[in-house]
Protein backbone atom coordinates (compact mmCIF):
# COMPACT_ATOMS: atom_id res chain seq x y z
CA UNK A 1 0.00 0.00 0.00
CA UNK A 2 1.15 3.23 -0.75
CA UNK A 3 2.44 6.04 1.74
CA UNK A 4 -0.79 8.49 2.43
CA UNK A 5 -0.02 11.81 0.51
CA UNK A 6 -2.04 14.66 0.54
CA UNK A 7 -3.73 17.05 -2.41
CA UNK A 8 -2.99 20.66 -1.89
CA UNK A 9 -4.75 23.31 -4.39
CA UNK A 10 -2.68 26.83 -4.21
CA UNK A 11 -3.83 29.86 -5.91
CA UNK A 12 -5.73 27.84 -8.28
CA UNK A 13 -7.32 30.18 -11.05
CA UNK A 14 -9.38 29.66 -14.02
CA UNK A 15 -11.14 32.16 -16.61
CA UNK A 16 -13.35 31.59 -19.33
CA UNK A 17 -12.95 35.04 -22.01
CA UNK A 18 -13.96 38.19 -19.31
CA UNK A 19 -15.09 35.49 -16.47
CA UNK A 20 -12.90 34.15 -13.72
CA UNK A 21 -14.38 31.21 -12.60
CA UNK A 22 -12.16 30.19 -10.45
CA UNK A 23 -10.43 32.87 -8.13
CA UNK A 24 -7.36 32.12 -6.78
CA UNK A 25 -8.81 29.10 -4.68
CA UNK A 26 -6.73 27.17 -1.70
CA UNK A 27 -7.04 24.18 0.13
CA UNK A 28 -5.89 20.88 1.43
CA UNK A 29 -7.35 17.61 1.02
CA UNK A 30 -5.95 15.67 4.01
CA UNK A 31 -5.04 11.84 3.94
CA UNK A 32 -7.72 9.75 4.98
CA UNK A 33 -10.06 12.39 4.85
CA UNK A 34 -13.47 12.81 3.37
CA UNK A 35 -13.90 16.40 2.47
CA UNK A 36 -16.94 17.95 1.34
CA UNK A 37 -16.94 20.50 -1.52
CA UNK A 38 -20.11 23.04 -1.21
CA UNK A 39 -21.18 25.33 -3.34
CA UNK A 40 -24.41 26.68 -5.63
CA UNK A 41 -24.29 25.92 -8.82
CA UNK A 42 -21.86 28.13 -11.12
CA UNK A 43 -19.58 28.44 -7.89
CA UNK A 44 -16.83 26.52 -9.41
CA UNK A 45 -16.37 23.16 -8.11
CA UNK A 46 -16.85 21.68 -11.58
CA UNK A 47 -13.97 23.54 -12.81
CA UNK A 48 -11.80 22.62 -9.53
CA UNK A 49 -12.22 19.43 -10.03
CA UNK A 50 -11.22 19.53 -13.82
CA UNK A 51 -8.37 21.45 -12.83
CA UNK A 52 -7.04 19.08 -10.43
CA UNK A 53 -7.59 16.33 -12.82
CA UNK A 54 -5.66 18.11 -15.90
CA UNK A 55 -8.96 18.29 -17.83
CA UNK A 56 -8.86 22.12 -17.94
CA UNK A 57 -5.54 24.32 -18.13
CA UNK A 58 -4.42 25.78 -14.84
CA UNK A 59 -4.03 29.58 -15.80
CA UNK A 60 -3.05 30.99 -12.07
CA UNK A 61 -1.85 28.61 -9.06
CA UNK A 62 -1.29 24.91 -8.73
CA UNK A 63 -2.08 21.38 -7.79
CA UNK A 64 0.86 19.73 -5.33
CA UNK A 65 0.53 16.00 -4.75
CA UNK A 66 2.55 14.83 -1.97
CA UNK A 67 4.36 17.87 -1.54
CA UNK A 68 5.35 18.82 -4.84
CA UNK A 69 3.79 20.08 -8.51
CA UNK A 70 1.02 17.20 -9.64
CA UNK A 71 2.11 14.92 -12.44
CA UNK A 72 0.22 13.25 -15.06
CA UNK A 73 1.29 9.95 -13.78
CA UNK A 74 0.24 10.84 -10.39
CA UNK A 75 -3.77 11.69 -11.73
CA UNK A 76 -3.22 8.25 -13.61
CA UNK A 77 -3.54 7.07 -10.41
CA UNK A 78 -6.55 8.95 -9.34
CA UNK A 79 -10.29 7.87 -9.29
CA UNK A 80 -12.35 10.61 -10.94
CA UNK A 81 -16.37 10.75 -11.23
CA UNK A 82 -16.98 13.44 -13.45
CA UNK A 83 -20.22 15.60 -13.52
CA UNK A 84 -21.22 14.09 -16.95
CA UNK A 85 -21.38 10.59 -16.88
CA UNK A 86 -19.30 8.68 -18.93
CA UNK A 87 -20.16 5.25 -19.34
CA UNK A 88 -21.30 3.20 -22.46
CA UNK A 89 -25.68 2.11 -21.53
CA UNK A 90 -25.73 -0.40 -24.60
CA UNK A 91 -22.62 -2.21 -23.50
CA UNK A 92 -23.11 -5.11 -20.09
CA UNK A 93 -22.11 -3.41 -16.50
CA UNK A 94 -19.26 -5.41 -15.56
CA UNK A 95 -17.75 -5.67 -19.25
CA UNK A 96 -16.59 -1.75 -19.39
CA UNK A 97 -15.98 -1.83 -15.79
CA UNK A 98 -13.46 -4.68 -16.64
CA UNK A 99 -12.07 -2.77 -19.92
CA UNK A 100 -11.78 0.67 -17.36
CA UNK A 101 -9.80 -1.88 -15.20
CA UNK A 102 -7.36 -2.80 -17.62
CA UNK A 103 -6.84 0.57 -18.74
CA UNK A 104 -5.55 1.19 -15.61
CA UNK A 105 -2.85 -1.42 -15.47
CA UNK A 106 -5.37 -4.50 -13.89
CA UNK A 107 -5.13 -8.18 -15.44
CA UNK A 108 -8.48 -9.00 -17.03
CA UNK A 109 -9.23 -11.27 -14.09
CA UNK A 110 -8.32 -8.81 -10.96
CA UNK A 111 -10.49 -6.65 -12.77
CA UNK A 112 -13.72 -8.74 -12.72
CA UNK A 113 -12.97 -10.26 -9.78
CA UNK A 114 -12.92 -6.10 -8.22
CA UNK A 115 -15.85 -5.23 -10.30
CA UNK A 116 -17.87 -7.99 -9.26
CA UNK A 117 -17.39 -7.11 -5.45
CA UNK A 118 -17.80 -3.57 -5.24
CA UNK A 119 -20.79 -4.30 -7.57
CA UNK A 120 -22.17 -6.81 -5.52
CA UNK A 121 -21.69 -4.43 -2.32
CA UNK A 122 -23.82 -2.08 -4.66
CA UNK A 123 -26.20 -4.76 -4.38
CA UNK A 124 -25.94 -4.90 -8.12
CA UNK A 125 -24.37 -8.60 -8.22
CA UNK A 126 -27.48 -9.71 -10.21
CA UNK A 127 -27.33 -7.38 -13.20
CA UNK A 128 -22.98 -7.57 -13.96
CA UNK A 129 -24.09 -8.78 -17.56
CA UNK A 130 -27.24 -6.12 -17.80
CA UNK A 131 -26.57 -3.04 -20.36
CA UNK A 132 -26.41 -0.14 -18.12
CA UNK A 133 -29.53 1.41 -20.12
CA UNK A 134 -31.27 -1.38 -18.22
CA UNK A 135 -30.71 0.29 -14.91
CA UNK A 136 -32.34 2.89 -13.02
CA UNK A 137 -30.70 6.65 -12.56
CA UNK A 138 -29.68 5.44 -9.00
CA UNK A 139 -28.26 2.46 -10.65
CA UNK A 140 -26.48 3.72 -13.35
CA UNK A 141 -24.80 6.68 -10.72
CA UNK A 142 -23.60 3.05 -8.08
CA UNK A 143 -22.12 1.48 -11.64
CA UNK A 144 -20.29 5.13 -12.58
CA UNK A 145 -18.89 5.23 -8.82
CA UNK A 146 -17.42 1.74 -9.13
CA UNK A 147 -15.47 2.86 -12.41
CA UNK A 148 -14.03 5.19 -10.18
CA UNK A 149 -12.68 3.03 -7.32
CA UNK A 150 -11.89 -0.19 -9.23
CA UNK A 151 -8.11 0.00 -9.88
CA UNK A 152 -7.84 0.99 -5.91
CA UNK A 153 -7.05 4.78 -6.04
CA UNK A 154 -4.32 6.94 -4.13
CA UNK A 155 -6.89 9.78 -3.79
CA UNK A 156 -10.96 10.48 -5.20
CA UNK A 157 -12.13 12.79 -7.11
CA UNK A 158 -16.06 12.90 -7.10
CA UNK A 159 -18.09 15.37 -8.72
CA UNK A 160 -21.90 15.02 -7.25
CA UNK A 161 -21.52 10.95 -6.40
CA UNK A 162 -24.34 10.83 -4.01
CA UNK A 163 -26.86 12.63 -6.27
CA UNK A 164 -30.16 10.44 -7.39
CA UNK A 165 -29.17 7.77 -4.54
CA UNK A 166 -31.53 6.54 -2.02
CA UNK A 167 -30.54 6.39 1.98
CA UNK A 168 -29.68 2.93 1.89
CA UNK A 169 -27.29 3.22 -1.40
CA UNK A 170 -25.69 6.33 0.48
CA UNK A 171 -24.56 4.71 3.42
CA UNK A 172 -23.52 1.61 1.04
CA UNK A 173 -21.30 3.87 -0.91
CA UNK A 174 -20.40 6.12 2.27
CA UNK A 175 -18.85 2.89 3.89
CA UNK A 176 -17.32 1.95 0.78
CA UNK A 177 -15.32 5.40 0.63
CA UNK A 178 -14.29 5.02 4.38
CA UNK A 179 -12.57 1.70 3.04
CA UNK A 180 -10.61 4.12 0.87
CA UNK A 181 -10.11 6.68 3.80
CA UNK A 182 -8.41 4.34 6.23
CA UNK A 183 -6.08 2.92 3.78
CA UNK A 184 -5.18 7.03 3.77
CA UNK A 185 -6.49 7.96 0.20
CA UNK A 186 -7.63 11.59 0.37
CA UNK A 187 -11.26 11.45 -1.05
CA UNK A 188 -12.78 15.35 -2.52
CA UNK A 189 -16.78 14.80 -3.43
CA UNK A 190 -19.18 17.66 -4.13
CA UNK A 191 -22.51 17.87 -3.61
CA UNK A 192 -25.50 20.16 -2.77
CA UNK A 193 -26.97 17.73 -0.04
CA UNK A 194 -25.92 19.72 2.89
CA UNK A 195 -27.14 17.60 5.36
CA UNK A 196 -24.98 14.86 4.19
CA UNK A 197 -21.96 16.65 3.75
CA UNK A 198 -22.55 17.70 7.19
CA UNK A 199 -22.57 14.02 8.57
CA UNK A 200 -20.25 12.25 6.79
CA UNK A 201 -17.19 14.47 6.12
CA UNK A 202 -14.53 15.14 8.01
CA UNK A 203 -13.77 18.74 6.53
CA UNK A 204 -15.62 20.93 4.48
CA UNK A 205 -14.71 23.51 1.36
CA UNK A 206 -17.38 26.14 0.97
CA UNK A 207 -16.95 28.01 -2.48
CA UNK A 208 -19.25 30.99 -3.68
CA UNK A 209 -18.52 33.06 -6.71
CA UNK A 210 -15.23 31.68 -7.85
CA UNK A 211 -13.82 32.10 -4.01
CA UNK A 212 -13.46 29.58 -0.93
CA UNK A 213 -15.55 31.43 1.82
CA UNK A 214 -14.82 29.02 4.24
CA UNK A 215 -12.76 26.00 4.73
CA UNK A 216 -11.75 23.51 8.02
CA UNK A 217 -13.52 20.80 9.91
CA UNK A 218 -17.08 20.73 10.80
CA UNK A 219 -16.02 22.18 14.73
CA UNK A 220 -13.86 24.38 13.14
CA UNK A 221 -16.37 26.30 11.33
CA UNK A 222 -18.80 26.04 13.84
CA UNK A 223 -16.70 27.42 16.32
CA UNK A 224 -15.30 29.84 13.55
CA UNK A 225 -18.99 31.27 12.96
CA UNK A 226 -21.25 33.70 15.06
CA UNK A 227 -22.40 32.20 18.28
CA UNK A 228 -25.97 32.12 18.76
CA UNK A 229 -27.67 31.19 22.00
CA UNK A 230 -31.04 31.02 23.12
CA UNK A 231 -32.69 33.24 25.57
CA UNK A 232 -35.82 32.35 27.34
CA UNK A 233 -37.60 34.15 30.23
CA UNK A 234 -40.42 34.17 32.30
CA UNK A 235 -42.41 36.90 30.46
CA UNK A 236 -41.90 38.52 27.10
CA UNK A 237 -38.85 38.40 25.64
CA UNK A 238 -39.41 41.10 22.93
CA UNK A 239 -36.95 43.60 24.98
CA UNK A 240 -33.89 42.59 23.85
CA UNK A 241 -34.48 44.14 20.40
CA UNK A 242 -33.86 47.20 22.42
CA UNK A 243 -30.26 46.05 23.84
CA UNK A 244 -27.32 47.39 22.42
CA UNK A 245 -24.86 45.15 20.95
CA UNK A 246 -27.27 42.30 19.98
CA UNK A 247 -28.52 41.01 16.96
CA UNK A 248 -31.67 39.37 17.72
CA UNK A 249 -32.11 36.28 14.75
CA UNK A 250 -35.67 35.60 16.09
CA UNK A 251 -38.25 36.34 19.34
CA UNK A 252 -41.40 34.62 19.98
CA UNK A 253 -43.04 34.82 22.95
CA UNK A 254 -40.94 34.42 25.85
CA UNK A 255 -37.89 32.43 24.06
CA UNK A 256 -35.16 34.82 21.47
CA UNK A 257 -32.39 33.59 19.37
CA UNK A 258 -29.78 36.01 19.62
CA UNK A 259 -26.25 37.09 19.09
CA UNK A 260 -24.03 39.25 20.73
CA UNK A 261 -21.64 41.74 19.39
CA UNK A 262 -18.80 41.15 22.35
CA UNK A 263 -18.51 39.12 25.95
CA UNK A 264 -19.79 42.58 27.53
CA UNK A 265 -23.42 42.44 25.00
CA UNK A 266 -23.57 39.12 26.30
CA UNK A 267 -23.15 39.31 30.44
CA UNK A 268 -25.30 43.15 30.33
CA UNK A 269 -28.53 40.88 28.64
CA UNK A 270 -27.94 38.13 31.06
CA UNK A 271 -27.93 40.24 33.77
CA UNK A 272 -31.28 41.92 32.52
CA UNK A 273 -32.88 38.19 31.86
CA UNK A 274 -32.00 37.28 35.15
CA UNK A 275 -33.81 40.09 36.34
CA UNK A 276 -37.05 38.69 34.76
CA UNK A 277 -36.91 35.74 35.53
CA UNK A 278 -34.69 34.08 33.26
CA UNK A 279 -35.52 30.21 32.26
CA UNK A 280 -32.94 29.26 29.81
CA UNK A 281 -29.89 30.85 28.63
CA UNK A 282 -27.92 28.40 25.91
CA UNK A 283 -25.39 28.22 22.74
CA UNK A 284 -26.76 26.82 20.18
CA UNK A 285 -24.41 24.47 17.83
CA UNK A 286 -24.89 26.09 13.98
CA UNK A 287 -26.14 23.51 11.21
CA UNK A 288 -23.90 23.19 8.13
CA UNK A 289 -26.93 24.89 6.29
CA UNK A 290 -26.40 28.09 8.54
CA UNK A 291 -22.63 28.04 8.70
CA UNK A 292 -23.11 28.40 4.98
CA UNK A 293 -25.28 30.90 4.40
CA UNK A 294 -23.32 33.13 6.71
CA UNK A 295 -20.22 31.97 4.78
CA UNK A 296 -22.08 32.92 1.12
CA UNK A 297 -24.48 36.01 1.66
């Protein structure tokens, strides 16, 4: 097995005539990791990804793979699920996944014999001779996956691989990728299912506009982020849109959401709550849905 090595992008840039798609974007994509690249659509993970594949031309920055400038024999070794599917649907599942296999350097029988297991952990050890028109969407997306992890990558490369799967072929594929992950392979995925991201991955890349707004482990941006806490008291709670120094997110009744500009905000209110009666007082842990919107807007 190979030494774990990690994927660094530096400065990476990328325009298309007056548009920069890509702005001078920077991260790491740790060994053994599962890192989660969020975005909306037109933010630029597509092009990323290309990018650190060699599919597009780097115009600014660069990909470093184990410490030093990426090589073309180095993404030979990748496993890359690209936005656009690339299969054959008149040719039999496990036949291309074979011919993939020994494009990569595998003997015609390690090939099936890999196919035919992650297949079958797919659940999809019935149809190996079905064309892949045969399948469903879901199907289809397990079978493009498999192309990708077949020839046992150094690191992944997976553009939207969870997208038309149902819960149970998530967590299939999920534990399949943690396989990957304690051997050491870094493994880079998009996708817009935020609650997902938010439990499986073990770091997060949030791009907007071209840009990384916001990168680091799930605690990390949480505790990076504005701290809300919820304030509850015995009667009305609507005076703390009065206080200086807050930002109140929401108020009903006799329970607010708030934040507070500095510690000071923060012990003057509590002091007041206490004062009328105050029931609850409590930080509240951000989503991944709110950590990004305050990382976008």
């Amino acid at each position: 097995m190979e030494s774990a090595r990690a994927l660094e992008v530096m400065d990476l840039t990328r325009r298309f005539g007056e548009k920069t798609a890509v702005d001078a974007v920077s991260f790491a994509v740790e060994p053994g990791k599962l890192t989660g690249f969020v975005g909306a659509n037109g933010a630029g993970k597509t092009t990323t990804m290309r990018m650190i594949m060699g599919i597009l031309a780097i115009h600014d920055g660069e990909v470093r793979w184990d410490g030093r400038a990426i090589t073309g024999r180095d993404r030979a070794r990748f496993g890359y699920m690209p936005e656009e599917r690339g299969l054959y649907p008149k040719q039999p599942v496990v036949d291309q996944l074979v011919y993939l296999g020994q494009l990569r350097g595998m003997t015609r029988r390690d090939a099936a014999a890999e196919a035919t297991r992650i297949l079958e952990r797919f659940e999809l050890g019935g149809r190996l001779h079905d064309k892949l028109e045969s399948l469903s969407l879901g199907n289809q997306q397990r079978v493009q996956v498999a192309a990708s992890l077949l020839h046992g990558p150094s690191a992944l490369i997976l553009d939207e691989p969870f997208s038309g799967l149902d819960p149970v072929a998530v967590d299939s594929m999920v534990d399949l990728l943690r396989e990957h992950t304690r051997n050491g392979v870094p493994v880079l995925f998009s996708s817009h299912q935020l609650d997902l991201v938010d439990r499986i991955c073990d770091s997060l890349v949030i791009l907007a506009g071209g840009r990384v707004r916001a990168a680091g482990s799930s605690d990390e941006l949480r505790a990076s982020g504005p701290r809300n806490y919820r304030l509850s008291t015995a009667a009305d709670v609507g005076w703390v849109r009065e206080e200086a120094g807050v930002d109140v997110v929401d108020v009903e009744g006799t329970s607010a959401v708030v934040r507070f500009d500095d510690d000071a905000s923060r012990d003057r209110v509590v002091r007041r709550a206490a004062e009328r009666g105050l029931t609850e007082f409590t930080p509240l842990v951000p989503t991944l849905s709110e950590i990004y919107r305050e990382a976008v807007r």
